[in-house]
N, C-alpha and C. Protein backbone atom coordinates (compact mmCIF):
# COMPACT_ATOMS: atom_id res chain seq x y z
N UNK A 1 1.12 17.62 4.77
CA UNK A 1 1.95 16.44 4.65
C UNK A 1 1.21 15.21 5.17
N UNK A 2 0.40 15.42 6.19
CA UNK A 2 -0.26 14.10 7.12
C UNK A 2 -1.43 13.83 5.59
N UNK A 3 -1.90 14.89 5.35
CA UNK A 3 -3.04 14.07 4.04
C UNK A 3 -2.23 13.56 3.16
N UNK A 4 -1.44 13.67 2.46
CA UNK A 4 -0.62 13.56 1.39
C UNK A 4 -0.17 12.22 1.66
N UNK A 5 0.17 11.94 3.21
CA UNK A 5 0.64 10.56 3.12
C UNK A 5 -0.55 9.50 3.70
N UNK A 6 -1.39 10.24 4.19
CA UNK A 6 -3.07 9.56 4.13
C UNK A 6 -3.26 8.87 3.04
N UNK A 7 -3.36 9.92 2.06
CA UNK A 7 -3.49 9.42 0.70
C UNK A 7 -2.92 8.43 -0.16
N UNK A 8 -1.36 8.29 0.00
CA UNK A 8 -0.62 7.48 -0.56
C UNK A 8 -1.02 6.12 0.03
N UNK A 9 -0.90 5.91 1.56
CA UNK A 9 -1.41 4.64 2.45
C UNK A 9 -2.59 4.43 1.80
N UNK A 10 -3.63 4.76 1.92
CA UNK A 10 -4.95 4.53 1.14
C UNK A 10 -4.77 4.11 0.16
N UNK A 11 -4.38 4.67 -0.98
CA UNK A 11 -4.19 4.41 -2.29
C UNK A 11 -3.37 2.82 -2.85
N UNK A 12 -2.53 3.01 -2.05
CA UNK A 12 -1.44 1.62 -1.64
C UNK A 12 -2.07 0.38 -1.57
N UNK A 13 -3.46 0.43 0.06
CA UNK A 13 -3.53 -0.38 0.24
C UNK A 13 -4.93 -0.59 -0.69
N UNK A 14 -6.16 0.30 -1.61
CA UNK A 14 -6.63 -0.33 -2.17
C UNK A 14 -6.37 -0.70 -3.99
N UNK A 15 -4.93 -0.59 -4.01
CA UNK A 15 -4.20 -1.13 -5.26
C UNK A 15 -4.01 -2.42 -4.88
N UNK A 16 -3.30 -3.02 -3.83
CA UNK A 16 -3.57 -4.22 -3.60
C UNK A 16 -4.81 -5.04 -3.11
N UNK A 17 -5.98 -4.02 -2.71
CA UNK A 17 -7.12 -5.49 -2.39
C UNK A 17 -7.61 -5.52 -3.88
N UNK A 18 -7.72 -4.83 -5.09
CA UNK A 18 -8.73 -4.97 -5.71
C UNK A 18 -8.42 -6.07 -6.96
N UNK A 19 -9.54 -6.72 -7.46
CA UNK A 19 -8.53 -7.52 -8.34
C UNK A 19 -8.59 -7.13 -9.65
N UNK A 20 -8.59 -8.09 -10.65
CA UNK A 20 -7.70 -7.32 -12.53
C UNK A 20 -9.56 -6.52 -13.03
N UNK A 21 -10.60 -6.58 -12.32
CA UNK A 21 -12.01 -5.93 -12.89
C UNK A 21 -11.99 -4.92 -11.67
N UNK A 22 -11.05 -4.73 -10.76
CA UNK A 22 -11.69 -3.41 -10.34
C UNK A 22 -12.89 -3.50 -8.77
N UNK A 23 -13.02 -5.20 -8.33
CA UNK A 23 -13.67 -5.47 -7.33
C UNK A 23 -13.01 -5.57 -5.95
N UNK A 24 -13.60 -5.37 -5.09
CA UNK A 24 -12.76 -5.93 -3.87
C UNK A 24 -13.40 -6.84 -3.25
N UNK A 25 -12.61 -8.33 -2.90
CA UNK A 25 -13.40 -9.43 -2.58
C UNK A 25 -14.23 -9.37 -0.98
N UNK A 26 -15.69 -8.78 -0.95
CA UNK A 26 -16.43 -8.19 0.33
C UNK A 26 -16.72 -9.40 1.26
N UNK A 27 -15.90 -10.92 0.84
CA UNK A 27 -16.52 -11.97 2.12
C UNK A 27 -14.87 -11.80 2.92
N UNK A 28 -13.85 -11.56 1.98
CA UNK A 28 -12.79 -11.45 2.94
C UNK A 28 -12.56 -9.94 3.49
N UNK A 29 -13.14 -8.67 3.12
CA UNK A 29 -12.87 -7.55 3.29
C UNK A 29 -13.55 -7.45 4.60
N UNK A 30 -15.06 -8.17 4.58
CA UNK A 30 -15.81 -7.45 6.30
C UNK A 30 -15.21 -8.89 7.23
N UNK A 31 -14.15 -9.34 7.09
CA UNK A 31 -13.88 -9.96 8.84
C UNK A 31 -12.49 -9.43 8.37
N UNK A 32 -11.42 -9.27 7.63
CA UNK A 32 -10.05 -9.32 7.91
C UNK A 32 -9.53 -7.84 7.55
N UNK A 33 -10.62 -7.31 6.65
CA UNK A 33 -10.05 -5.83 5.93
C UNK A 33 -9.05 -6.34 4.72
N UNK A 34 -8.97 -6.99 4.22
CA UNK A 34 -7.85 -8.40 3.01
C UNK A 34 -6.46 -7.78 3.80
N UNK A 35 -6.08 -7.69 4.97
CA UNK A 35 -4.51 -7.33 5.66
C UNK A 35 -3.76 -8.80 4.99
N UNK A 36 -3.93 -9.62 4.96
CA UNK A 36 -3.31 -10.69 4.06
C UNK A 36 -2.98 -10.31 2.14
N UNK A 37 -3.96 -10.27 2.07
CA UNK A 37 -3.61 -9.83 0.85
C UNK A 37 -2.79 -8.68 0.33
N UNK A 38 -2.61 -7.83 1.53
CA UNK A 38 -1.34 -6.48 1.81
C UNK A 38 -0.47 -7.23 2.15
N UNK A 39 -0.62 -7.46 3.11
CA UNK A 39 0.77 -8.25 3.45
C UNK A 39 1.63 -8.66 2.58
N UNK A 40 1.26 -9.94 1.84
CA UNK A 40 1.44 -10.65 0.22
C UNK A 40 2.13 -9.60 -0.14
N UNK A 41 1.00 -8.45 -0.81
CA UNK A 41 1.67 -8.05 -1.87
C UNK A 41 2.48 -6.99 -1.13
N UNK A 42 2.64 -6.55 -0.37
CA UNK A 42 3.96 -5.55 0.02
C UNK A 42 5.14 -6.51 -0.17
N UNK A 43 5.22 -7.76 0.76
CA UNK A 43 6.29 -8.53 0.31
C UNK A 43 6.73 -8.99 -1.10
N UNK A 44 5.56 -9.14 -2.29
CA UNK A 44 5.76 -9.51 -3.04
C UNK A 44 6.52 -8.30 -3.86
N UNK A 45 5.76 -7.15 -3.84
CA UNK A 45 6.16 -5.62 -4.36
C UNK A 45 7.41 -5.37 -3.75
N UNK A 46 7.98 -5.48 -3.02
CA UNK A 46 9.58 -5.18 -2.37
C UNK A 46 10.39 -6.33 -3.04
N UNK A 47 10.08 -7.46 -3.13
CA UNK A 47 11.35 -8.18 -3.74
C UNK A 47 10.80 -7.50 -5.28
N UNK A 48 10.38 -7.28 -5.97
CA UNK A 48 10.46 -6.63 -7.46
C UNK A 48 11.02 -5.60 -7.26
N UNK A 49 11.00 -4.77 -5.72
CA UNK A 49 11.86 -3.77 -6.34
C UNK A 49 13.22 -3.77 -6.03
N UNK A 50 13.46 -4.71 -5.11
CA UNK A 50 14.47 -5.42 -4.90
C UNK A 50 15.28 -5.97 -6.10
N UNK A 51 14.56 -6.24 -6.69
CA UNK A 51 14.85 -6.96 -8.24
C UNK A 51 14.98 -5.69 -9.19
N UNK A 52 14.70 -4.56 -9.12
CA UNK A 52 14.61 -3.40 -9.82
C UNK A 52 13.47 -3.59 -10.83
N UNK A 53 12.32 -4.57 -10.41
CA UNK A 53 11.25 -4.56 -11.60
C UNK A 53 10.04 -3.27 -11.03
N UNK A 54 9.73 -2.66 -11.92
CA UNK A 54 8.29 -1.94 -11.67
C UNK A 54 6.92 -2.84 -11.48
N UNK A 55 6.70 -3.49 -11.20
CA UNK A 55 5.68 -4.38 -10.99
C UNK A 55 4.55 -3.32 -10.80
N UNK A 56 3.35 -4.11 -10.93
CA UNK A 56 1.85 -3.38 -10.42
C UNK A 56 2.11 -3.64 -8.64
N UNK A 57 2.44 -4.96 -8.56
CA UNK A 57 2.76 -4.90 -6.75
C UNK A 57 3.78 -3.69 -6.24
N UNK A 58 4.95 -3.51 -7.33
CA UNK A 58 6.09 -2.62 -6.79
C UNK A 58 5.49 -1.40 -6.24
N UNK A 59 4.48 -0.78 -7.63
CA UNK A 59 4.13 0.56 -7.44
C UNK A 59 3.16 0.84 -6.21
N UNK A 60 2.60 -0.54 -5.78
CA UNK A 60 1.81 -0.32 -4.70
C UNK A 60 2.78 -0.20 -3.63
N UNK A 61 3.54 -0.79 -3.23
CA UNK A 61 4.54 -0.91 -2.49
C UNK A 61 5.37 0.52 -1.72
N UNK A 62 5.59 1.05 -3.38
CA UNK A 62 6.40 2.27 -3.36
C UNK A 62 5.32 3.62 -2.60
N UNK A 63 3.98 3.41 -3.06
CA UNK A 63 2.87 4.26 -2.19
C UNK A 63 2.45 3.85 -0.78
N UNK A 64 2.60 2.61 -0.23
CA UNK A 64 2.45 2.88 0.68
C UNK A 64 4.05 3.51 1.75
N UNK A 65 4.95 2.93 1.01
CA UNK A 65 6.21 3.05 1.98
C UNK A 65 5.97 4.70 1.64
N UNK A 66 5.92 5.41 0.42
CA UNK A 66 5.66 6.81 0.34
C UNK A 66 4.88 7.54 1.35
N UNK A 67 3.65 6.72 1.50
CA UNK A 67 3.03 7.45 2.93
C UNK A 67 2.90 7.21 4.21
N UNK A 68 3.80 6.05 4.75
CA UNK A 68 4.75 5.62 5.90
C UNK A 68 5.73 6.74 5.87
N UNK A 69 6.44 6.98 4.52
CA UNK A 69 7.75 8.26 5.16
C UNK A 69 7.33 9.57 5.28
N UNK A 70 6.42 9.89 4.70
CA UNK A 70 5.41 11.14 4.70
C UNK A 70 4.77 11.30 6.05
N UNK A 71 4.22 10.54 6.89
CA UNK A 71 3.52 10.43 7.64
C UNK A 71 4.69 10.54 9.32
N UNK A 72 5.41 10.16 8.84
CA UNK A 72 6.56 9.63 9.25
C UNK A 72 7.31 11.03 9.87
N UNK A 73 7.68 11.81 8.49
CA UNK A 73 8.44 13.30 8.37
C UNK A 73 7.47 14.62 9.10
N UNK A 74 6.22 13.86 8.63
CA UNK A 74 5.10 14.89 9.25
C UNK A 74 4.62 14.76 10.84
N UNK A 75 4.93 13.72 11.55
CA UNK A 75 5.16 13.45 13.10
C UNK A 75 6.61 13.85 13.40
N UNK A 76 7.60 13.69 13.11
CA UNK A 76 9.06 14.60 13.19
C UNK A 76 8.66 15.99 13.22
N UNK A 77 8.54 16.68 11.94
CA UNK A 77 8.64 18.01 12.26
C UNK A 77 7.69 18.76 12.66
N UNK A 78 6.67 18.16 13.20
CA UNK A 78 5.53 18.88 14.06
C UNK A 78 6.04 19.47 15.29
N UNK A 79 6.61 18.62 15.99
CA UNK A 79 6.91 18.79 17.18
C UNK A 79 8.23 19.77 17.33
């Protein structure tokens, strides 16, 4: 369960740094990690789904909150 939601977080957050060719911008990636540009788009991806739209932001959205609750369920029932 802890990889599974590894994976989703990962996946999440490099759906939002990369842009429409597939790059990730490397002058903002080596001082900030683009946490702004997550930021953005989680907020932006929650009001679409807020809105009930599937957005490309939504689906990122929906993977990382997927491996926040995964990660989440998998620190609960360990213990």
């Amino acid at each position: 369960m802890f990889i599974l939601g590894c994976m989703s977080l990962l996946a999440g957050y490099f759906r939002f740094i990369v842009d429409d060719n597939g790059n990730i911008p490397l002058n903002r990636f080596r001082l900030t990690g683009c946490i702004g540009d997550v930021l953005v788009g989680m907020v932006l991806g929650t009001r679409d789904l807020c809105a009930r739209q599937l957005s490309d932001k939504a689906k990122s959205a929906l993977l990382v909150y997927g491996g926040i609750a995964l990660l989440f369920l998998g620190f609960r029932f360990s213990t």
